[in-house]
C-alpha atoms as a PDB file:
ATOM      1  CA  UNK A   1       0.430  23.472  -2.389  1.00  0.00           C
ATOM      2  CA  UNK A   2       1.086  19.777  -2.315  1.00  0.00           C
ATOM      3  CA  UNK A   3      -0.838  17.212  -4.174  1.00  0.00           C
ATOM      4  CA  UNK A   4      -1.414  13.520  -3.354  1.00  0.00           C
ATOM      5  CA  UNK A   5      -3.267  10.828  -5.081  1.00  0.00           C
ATOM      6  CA  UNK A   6      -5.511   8.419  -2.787  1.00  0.00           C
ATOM      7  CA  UNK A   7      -7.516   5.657  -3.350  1.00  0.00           C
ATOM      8  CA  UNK A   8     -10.766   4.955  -1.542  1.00  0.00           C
ATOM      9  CA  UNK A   9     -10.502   1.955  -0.076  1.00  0.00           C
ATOM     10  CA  UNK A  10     -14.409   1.814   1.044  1.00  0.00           C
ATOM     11  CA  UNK A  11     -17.183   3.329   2.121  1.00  0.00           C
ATOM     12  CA  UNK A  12     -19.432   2.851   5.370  1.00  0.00           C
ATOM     13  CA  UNK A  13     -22.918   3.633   5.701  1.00  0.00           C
ATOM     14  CA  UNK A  14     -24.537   4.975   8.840  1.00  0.00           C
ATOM     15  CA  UNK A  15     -27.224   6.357  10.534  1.00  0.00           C
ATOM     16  CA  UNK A  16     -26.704   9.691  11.376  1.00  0.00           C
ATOM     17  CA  UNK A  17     -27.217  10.692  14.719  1.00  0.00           C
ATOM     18  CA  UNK A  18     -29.464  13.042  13.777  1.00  0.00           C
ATOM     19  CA  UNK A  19     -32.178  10.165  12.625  1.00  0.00           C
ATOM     20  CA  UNK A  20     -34.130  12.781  11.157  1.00  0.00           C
ATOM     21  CA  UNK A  21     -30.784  13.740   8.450  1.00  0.00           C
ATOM     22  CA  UNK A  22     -31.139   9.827   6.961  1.00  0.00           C
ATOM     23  CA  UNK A  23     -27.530   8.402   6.616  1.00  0.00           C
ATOM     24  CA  UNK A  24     -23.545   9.473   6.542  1.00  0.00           C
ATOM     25  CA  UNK A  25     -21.395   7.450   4.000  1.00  0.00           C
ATOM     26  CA  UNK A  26     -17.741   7.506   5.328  1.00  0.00           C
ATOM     27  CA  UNK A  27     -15.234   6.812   2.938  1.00  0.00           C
ATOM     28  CA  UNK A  28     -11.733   6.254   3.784  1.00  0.00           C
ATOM     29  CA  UNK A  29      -8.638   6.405   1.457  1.00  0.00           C
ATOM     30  CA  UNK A  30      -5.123   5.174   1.461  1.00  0.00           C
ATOM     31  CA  UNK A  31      -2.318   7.076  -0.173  1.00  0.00           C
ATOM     32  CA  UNK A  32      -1.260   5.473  -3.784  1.00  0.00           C
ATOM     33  CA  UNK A  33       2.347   3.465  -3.420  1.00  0.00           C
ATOM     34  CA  UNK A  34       2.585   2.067  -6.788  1.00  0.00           C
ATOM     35  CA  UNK A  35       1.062   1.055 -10.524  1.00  0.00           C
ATOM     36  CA  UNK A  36       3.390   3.410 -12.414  1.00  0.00           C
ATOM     37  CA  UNK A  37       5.817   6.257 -12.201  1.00  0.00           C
ATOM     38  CA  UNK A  38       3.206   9.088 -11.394  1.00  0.00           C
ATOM     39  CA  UNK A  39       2.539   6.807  -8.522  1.00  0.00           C
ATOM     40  CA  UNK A  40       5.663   5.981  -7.330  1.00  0.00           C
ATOM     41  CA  UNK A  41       6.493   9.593  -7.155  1.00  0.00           C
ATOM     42  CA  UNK A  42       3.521  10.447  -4.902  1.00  0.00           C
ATOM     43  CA  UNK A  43       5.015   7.786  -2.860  1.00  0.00           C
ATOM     44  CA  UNK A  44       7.758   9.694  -1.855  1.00  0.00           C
ATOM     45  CA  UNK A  45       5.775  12.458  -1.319  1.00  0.00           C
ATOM     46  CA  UNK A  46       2.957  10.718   0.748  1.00  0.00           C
ATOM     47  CA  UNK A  47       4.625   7.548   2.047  1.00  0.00           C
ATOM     48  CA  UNK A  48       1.922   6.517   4.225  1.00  0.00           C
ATOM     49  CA  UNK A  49      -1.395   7.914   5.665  1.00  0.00           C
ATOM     50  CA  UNK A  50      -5.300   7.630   5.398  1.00  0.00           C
ATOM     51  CA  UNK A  51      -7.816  10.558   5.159  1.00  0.00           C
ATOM     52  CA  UNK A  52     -11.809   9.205   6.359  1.00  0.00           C
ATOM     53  CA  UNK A  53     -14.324  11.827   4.914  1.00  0.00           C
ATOM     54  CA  UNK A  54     -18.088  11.985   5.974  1.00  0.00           C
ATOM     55  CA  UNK A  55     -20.609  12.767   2.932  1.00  0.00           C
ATOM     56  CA  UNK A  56     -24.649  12.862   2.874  1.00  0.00           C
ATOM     57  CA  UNK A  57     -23.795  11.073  -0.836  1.00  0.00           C
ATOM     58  CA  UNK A  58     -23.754   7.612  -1.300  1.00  0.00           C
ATOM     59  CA  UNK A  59     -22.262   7.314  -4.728  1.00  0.00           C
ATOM     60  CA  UNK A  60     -19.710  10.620  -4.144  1.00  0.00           C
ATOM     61  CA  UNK A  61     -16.552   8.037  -3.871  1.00  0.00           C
ATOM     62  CA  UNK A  62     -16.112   4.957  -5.404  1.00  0.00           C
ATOM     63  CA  UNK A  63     -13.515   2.419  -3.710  1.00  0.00           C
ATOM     64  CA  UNK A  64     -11.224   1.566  -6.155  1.00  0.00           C
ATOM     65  CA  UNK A  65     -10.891   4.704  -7.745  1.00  0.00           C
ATOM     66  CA  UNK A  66      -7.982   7.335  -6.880  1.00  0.00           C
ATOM     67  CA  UNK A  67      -8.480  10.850  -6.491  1.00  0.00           C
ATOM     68  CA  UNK A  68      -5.770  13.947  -6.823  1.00  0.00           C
ATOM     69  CA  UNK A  69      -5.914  15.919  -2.821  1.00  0.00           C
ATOM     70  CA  UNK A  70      -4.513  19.168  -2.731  1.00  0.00           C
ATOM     71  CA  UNK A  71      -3.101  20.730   0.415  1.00  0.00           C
ATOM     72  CA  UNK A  72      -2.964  24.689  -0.115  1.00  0.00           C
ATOM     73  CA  UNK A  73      -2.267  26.765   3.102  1.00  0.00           C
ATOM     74  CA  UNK A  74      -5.465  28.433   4.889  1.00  0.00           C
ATOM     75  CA  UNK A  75      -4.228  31.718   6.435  1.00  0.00           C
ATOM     76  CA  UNK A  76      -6.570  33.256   8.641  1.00  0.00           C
END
């Protein structure tokens, strides 16, 4: 398993293109680089990247904030 720490960075609101579904609220995040020593170390493990996630919630991610992402192998 590895473990990263993001930020969101913002959110976009869209129509879906399934009119009927309402909207999609795309938020995309940025890996954390610095702020402290948790952070720096995640910066050597994530130097650089972005992750854009599609939700039918508008208030699921708040830009700003950081969230932990853990990679854990899917076999099968």
């Amino acid at each position: 398993m590895v473990r990263a720490k993001f930020t969101c960075i913002g959110v976009r609101k869209s129509l879906h293109w399934d009119r009927s579904k309402g909207f999609l609220f795309e938020a995309t995040f940025s890996p954390v680089t610095s702020g402290s020593e948790e952070n720096k170390q995640f910066f050597e493990a994530t130097p650089s990247g972005e992750i854009k996630l599609s939700t039918y919630k508008e208030d699921y991610f708040e830009p700003g904030k950081s969230y932990f992402i853990d990679f854990t192998l899917a076999e099968g």
